[in-house]
Protein backbone atom coordinates (compact mmCIF):
# COMPACT_ATOMS: atom_id res chain seq x y z
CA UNK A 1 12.35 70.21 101.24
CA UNK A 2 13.33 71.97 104.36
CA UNK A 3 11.40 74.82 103.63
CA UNK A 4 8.26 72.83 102.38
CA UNK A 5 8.13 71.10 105.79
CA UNK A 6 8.76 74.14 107.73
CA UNK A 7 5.93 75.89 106.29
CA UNK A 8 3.78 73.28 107.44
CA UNK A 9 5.13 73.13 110.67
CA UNK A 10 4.16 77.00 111.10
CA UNK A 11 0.86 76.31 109.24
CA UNK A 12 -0.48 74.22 112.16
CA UNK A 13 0.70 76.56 114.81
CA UNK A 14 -0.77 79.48 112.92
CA UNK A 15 -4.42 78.07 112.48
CA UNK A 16 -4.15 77.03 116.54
CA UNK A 17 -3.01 80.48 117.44
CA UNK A 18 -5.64 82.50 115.16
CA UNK A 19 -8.41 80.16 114.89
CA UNK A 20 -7.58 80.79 110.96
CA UNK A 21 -6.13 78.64 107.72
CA UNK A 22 -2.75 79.93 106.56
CA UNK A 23 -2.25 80.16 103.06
CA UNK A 24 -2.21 77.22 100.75
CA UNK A 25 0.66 77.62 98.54
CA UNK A 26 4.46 78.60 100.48
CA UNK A 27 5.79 81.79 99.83
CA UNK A 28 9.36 80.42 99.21
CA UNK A 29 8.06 77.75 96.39
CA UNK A 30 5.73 80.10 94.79
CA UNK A 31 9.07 82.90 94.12
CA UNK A 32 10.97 79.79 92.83
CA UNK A 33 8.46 78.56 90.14
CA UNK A 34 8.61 82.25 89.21
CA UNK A 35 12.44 81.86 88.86
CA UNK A 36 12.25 79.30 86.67
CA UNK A 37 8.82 80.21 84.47
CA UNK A 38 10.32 81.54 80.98
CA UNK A 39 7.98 84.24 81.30
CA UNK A 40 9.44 86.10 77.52
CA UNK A 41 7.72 82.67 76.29
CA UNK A 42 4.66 82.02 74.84
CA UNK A 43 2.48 78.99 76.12
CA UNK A 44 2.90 77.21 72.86
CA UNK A 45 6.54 77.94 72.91
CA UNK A 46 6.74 76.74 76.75
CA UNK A 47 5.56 73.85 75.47
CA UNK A 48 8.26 72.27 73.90
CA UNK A 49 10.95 73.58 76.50
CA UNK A 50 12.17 70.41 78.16
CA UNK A 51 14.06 72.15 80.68
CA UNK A 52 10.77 73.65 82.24
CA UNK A 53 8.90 70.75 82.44
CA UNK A 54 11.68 68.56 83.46
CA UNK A 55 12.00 71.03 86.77
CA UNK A 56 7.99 70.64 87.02
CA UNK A 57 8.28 67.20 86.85
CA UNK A 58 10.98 67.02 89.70
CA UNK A 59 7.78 68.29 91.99
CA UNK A 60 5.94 64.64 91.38
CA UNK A 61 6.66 61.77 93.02
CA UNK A 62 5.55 59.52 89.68
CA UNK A 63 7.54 55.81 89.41
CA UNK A 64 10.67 55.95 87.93
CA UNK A 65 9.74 52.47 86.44
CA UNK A 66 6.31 52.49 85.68
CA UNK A 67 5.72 54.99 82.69
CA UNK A 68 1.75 56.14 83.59
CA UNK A 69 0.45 57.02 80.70
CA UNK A 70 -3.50 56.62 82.20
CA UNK A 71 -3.42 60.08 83.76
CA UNK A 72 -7.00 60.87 82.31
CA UNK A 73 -8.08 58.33 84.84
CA UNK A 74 -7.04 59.99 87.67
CA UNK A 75 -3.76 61.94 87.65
CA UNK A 76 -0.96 62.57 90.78
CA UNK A 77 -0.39 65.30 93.23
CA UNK A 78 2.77 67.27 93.11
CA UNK A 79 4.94 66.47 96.04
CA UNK A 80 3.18 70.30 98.27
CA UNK A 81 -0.30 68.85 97.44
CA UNK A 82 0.71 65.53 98.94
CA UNK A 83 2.41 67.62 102.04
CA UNK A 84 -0.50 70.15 102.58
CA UNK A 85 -2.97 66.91 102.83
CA UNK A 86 -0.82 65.23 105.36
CA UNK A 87 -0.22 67.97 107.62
CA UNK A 88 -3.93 68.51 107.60
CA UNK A 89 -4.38 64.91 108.08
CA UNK A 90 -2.06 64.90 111.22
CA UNK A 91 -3.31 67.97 112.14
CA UNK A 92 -6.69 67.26 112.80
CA UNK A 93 -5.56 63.93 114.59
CA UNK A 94 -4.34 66.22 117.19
CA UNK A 95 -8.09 66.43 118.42
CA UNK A 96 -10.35 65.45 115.87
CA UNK A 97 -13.66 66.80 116.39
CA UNK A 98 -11.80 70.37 117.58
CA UNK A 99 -9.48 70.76 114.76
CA UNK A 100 -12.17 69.05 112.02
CA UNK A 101 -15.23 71.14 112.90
CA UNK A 102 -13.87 74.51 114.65
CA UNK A 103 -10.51 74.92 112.50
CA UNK A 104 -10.17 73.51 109.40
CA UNK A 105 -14.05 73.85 108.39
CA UNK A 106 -13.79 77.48 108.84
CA UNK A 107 -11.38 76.87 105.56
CA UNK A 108 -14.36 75.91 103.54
CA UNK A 109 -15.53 79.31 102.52
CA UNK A 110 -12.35 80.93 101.16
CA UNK A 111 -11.64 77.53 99.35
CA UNK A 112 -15.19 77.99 97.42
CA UNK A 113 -14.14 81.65 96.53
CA UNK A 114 -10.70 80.07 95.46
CA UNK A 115 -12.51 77.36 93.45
CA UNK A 116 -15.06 80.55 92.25
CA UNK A 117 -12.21 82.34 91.16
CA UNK A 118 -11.08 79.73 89.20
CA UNK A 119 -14.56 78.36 87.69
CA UNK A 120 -15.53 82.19 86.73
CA UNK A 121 -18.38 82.20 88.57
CA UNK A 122 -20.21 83.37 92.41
CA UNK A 123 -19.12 81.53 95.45
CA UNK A 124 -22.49 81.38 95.99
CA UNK A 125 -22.55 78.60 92.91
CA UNK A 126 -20.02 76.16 93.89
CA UNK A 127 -20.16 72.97 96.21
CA UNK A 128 -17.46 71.21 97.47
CA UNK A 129 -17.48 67.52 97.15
CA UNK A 130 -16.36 64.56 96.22
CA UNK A 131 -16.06 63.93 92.38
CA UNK A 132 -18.70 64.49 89.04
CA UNK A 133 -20.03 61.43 89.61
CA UNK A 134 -21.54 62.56 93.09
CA UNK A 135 -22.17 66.54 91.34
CA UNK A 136 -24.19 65.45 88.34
CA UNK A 137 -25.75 62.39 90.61
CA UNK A 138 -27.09 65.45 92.77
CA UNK A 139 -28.19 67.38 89.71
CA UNK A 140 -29.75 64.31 88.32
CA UNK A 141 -31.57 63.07 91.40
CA UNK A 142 -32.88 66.41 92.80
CA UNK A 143 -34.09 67.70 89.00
CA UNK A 144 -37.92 67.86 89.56
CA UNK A 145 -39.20 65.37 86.47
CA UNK A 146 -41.96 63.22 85.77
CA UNK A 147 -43.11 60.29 83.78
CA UNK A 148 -43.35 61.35 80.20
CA UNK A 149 -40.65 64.02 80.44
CA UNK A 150 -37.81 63.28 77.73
CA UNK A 151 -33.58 63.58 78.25
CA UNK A 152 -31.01 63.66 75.96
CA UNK A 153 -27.86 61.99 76.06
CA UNK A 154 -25.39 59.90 73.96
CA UNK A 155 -24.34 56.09 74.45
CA UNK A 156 -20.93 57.86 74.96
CA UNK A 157 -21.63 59.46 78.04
CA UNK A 158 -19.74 58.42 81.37
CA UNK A 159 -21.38 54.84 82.24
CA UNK A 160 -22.05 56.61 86.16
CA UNK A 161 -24.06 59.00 84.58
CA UNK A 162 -26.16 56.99 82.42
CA UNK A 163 -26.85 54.21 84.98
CA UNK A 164 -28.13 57.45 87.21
CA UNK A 165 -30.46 58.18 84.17
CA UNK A 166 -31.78 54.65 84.09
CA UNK A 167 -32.59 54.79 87.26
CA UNK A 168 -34.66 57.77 86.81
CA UNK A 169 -36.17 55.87 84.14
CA UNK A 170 -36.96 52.61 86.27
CA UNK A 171 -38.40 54.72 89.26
CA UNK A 172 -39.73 58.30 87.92
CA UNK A 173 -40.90 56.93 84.57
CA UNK A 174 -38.77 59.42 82.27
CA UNK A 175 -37.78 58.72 78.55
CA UNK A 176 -34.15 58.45 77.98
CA UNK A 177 -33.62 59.71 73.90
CA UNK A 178 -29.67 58.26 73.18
CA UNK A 179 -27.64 59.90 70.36
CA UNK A 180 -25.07 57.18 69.19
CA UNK A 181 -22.34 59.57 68.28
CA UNK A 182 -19.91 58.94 65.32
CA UNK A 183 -16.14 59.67 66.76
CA UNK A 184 -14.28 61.31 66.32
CA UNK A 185 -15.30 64.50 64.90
CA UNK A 186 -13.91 67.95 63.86
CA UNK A 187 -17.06 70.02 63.06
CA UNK A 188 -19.10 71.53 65.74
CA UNK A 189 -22.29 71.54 63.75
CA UNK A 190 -22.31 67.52 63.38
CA UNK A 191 -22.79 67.88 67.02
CA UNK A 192 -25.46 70.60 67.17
CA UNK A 193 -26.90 68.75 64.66
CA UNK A 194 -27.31 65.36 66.33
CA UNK A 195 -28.74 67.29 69.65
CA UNK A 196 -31.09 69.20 67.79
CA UNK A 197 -32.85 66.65 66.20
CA UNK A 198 -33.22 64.86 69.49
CA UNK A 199 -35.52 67.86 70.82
CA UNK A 200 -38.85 67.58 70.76
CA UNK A 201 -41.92 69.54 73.19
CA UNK A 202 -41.55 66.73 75.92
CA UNK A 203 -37.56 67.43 76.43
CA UNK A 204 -36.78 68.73 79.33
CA UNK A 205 -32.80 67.94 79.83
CA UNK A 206 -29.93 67.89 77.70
CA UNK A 207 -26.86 66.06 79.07
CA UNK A 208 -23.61 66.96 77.32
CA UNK A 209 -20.28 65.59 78.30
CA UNK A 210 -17.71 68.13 77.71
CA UNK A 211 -14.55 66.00 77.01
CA UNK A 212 -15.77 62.75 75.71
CA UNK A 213 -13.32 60.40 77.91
CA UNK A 214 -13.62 57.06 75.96
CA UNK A 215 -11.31 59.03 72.68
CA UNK A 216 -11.03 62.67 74.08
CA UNK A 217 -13.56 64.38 72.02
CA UNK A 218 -14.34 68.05 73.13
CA UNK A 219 -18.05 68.75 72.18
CA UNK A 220 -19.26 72.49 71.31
CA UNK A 221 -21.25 72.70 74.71
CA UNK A 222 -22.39 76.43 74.03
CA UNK A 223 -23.62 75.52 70.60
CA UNK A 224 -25.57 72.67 71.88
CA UNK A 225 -26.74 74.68 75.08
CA UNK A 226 -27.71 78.21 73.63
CA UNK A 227 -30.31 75.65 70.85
CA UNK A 228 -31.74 73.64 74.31
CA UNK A 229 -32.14 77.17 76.02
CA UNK A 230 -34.18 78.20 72.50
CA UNK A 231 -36.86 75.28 73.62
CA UNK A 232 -36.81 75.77 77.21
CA UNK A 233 -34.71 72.85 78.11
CA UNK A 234 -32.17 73.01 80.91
CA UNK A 235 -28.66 71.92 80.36
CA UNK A 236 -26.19 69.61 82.49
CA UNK A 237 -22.58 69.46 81.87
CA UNK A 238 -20.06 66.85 82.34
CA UNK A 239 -16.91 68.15 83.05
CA UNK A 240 -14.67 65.37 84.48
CA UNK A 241 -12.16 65.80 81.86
CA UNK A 242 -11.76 69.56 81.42
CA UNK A 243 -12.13 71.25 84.85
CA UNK A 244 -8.39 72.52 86.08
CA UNK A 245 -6.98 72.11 82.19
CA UNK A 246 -8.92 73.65 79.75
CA UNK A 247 -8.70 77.84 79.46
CA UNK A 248 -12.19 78.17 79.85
CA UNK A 249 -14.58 79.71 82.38
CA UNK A 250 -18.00 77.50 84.01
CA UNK A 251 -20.69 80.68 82.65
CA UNK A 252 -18.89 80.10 78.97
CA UNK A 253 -20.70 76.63 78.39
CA UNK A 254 -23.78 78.30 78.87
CA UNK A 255 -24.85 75.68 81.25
CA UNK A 256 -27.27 75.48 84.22
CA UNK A 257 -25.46 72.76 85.88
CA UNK A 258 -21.79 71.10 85.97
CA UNK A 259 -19.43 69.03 87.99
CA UNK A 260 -15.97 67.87 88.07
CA UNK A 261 -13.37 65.65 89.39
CA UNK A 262 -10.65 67.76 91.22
CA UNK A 263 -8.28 64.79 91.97
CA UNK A 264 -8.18 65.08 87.72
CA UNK A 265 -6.18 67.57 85.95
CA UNK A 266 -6.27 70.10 88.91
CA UNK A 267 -4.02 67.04 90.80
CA UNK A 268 -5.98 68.06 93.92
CA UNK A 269 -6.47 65.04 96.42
CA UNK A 270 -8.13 61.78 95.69
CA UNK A 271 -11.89 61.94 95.95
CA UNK A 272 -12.22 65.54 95.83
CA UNK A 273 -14.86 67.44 93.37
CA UNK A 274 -16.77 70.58 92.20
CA UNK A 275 -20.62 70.74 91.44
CA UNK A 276 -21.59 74.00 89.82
CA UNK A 277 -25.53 75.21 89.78
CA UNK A 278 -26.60 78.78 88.37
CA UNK A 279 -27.54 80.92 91.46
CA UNK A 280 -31.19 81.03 89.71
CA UNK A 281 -31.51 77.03 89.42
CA UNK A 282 -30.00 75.79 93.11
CA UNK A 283 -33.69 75.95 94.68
CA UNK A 284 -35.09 73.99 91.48
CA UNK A 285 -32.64 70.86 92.59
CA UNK A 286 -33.47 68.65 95.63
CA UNK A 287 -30.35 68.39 98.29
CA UNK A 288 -29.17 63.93 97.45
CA UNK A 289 -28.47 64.17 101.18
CA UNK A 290 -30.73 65.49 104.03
CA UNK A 291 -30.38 68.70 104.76
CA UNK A 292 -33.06 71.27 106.50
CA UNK A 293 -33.60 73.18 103.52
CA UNK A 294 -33.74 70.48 100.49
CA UNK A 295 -35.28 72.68 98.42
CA UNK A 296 -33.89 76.04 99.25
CA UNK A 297 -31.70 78.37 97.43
CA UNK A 298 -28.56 78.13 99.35
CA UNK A 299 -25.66 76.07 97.43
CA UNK A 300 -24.06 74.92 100.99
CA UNK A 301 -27.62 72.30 100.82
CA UNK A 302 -25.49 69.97 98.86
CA UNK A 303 -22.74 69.93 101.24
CA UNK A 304 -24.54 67.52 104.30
CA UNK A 305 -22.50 64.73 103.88
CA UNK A 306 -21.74 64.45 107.47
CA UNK A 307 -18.37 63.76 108.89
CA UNK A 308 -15.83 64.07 105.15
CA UNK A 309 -12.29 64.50 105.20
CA UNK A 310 -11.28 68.04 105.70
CA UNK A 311 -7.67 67.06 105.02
CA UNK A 312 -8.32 66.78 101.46
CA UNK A 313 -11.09 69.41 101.06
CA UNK A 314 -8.49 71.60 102.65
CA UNK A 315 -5.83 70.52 100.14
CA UNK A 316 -7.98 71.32 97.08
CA UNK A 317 -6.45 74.82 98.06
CA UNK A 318 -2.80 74.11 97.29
CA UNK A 319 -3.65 72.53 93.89
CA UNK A 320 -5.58 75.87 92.81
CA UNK A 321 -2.43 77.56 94.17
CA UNK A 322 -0.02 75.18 92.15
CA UNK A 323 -2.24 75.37 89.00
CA UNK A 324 -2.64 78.43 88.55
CA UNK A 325 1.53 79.06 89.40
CA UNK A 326 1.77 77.64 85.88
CA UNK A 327 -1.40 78.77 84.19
CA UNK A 328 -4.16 77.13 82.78
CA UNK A 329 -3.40 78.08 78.73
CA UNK A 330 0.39 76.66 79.43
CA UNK A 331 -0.54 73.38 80.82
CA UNK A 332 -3.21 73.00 78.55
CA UNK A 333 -0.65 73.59 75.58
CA UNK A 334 2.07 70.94 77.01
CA UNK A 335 -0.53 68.31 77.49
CA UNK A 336 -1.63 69.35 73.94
CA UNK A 337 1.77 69.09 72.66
CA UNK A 338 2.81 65.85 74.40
CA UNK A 339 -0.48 64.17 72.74
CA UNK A 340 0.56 65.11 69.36
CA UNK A 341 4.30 64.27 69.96
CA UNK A 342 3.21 60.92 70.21
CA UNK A 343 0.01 60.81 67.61
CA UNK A 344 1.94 62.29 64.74
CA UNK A 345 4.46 60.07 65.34
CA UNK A 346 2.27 56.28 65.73
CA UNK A 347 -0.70 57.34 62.95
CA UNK A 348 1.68 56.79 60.36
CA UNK A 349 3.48 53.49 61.52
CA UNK A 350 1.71 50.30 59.61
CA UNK A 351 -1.44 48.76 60.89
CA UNK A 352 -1.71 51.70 63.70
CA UNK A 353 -4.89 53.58 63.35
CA UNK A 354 -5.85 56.63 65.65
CA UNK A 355 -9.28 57.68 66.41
CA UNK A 356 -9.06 61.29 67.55
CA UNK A 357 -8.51 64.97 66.40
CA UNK A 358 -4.63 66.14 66.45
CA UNK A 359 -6.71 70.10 66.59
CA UNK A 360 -6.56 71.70 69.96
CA UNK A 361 -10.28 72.64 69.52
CA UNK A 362 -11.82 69.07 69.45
CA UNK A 363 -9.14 67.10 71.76
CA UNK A 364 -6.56 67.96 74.32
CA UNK A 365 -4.37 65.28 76.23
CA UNK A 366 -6.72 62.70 75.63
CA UNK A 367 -6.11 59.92 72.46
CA UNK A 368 -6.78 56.95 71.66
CA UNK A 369 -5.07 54.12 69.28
CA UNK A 370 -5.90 51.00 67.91
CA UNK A 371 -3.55 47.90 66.12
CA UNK A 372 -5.23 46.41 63.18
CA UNK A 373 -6.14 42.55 64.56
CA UNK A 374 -5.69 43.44 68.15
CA UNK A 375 -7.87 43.61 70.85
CA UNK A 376 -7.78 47.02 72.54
CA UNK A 377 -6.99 44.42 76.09
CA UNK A 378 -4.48 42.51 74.11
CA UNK A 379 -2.31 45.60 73.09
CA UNK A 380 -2.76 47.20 76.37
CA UNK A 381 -1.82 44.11 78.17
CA UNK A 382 1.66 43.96 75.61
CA UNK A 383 2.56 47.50 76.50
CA UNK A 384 2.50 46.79 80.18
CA UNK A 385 3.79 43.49 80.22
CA UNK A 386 6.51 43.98 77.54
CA UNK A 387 7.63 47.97 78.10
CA UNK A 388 5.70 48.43 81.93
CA UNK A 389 3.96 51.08 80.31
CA UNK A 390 0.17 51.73 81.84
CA UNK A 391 -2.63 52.97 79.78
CA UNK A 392 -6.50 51.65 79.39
CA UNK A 393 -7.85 49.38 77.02
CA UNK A 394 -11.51 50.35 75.55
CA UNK A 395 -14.31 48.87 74.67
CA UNK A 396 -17.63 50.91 74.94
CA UNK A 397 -20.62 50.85 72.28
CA UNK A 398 -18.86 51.61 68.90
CA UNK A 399 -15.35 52.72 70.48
CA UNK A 400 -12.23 50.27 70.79
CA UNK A 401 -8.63 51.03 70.97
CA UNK A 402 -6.22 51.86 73.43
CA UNK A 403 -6.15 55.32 75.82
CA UNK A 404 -2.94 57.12 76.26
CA UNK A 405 -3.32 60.28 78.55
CA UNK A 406 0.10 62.14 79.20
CA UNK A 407 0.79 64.96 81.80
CA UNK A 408 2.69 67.91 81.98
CA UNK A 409 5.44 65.92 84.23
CA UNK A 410 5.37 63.48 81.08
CA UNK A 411 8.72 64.05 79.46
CA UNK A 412 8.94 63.64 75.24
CA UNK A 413 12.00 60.58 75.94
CA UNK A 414 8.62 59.07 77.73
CA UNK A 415 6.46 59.12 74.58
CA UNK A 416 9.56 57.80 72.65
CA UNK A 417 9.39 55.25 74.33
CA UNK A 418 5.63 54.71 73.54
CA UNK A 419 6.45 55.24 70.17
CA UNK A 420 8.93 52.50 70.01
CA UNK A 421 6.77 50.17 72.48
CA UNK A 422 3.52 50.68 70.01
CA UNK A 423 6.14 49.93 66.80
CA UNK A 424 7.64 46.80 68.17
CA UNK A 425 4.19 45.88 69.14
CA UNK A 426 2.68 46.30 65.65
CA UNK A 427 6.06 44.73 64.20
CA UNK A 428 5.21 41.71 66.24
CA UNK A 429 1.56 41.63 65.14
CA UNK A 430 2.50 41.24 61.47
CA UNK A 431 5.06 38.49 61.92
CA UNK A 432 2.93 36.53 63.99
């Protein structure tokens, strides 16, 4: 701890001294995750060492008696994301409109190549903001469409980003085409399929949600987009759920449009996000916010949101760092794991049903369960109030059971406990 608050210490007097940022991630921690990282390991064999991921888990700050198994809503920082955002916080107290505007904004342009770097794509693509709600909000908003023009979408779709699509549809005059998807599935051509048949002359956006959050579908978003670029339709993705987890780079969805949620699986700071646009498409969107050039071609348009916290923004910086310290395909293959620790283990107890793929390619950390003759609320209320474990009840168009989302500082004697909590749950059911 010493040398964590140290480094910040000398991070402040640095950027005061050189007008610059230091580095995000300390020296000293990034050698010792080294030192630990099995490196003669693959990730699918890191996976199930307990060791590792107990020592990762020592870097959150997670309850000790509270078992958070909602992580897919919004998931922790390790303990240096949490430090880098305070010293920046306190930092820029020292004389706010100094430190804000002349400093720590100067940070903004090696954090988009960072977040670039990451994405697979130009700096030139990315904007820094606050969530995917607020990136596909933009996209949706500043798309030039008329009355008569057709979108696609599915009743599955993140409620934010339908009720934006309404309201295109109450103002604009637009025709909103739903697919009602049948969940879960482990064929990519059901899904092509479904889109597909949606097109017709008039459509003029698809809108594909990558990770399906209600059961943790992944959808084949290249399928879908390469048939909407066939017809001339452009193509948004969603990807709230998949951004800082998935191996996967922004130009492989073949998309002309995405966003994500940073404070997500990339455990950057609350409120923090990524909106990308292909270089091409950025002066085809309007700017949500004013800017001088609404309409132009630079991606910085869709950063005029006026005084934001730079603390955080700045942060977003040490999560890359501490994400990529482990590696996307590891993490992805421990929260993989962890899922089907548990799955295997509930699908077969009595009156427990799950509704989602145990295949890496169609689901990662993401599941959901349901108790025959329960209410998604009433089992979710048992587990909390009975075992204080936290998870999500839901209830959306044709989808009800319980969410459980583990993490990579989720520990296997955690899902036992799950395991045991969803048994004597479903025990209970029966006698009653």
């Amino acid at each position: 701890m010493s040398t964590r608050r140290s480094f910040f210490r000398q991070a402040g007097a640095a950027a005061a001294s050189a007008i610059t940022l230091p580095g995000f991630m300390p020296e000293a921690y990034a050698e010792n995750l080294q030192r630990h990282m099995p490196a003669h390991l693959t990730p699918a064999q890191l996976a199930q060492d307990e060791d590792f991921w107990a020592w990762i888990k020592s870097d959150y700050t997670v309850s000790p008696n509270i078992l958070n198994l909602n992580n897919g809503g919004v998931c922790p920082q390790p303990k240096i994301v949490q430090d880098a955002h305070i010293r920046f916080y306190q930092y820029a107290n020292e004389a706010p409109s100094y430190y804000m505007w002349r400093i720590l904004d100067q940070g903004r342009e090696s954090l988009r190549s960072k977040l670039a770097n990451l994405a697979g794509c130009s700096a030139e693509e990315i904007a820094i903001n606050r969530n995917a709600t607020e990136g596909l909000n933009t996209v949706i908003f500043g798309l030039n469409l008329k009355a008569g023009d057709e979108v696609v979408l599915t009743k599955q779709d993140y409620p934010n980003m339908l009720n934006a699509w309404k309201q295109r549809e109450k103002r604009d005059g637009i025709k909103l085409v739903y697919l009602n998807l049948d969940l879960p599935q482990e064929n990519d051509e059901y899904f092509v399929e479904q889109y597909t048949k949606a097109f017709t002359a008039k459509t003029k956006v698809v809108h594909i949600t990558h990770l399906i959050n209600w059961v943790g579908q992944i959808t084949p978003v290249r399928k879908i987009a390469d048939e909407a670029h066939k017809r001339g339709i452009e193509v948004i993705a969603d990807g709230a759920h998949t951004f800082g987890l998935f191996d996967f780079k922004i130009p492989d969805l073949g998309c002309d449009y995405f966003a994500s949620s940073l404070h997500k699986w990339l455990c950057a700071p609350f409120g923090s996000g990524l909106m990308y646009v292909r270089k091409d498409k950025i002066k085809n969107v309007w700017a949500l916010l004013s800017n001088n050039e609404p309409d132009g071609p630079d991606i910085r348009k869709f950063e005029s949101l006026g005084t934001r916290s730079f603390a955080s923004e700045m942060a977003i910086g040490t999560a890359v760092d501490y994400h990529e310290g482990i590696g996307t395909a590891r993490k992805f293959a421990r929260v993989h794991y962890l899922k089907n620790y548990w799955a295997e283990r509930v699908k077969n107890i009595p009156g427990v049903r799950l509704h989602t793929s145990l295949k890496p390619q169609y689901a990662g950390g993401v599941a959901l369960f349901s108790i025959d003759g329960m209410k998604p609320s009433e089992v979710d209320g048992a587990l909390f109030s009975q075992h204080k474990i936290h998870t999500v009840g839901i209830e959306w168009e044709n989808i009800k059971g319980v969410r459980v989302t583990p993490h990579i500082y989720t520990s296997t004697r955690d899902l036992d406990r799950l395991v045991n909590a969803i048994e004597d749950i479903s025990s209970k059911r029966k006698k009653s």
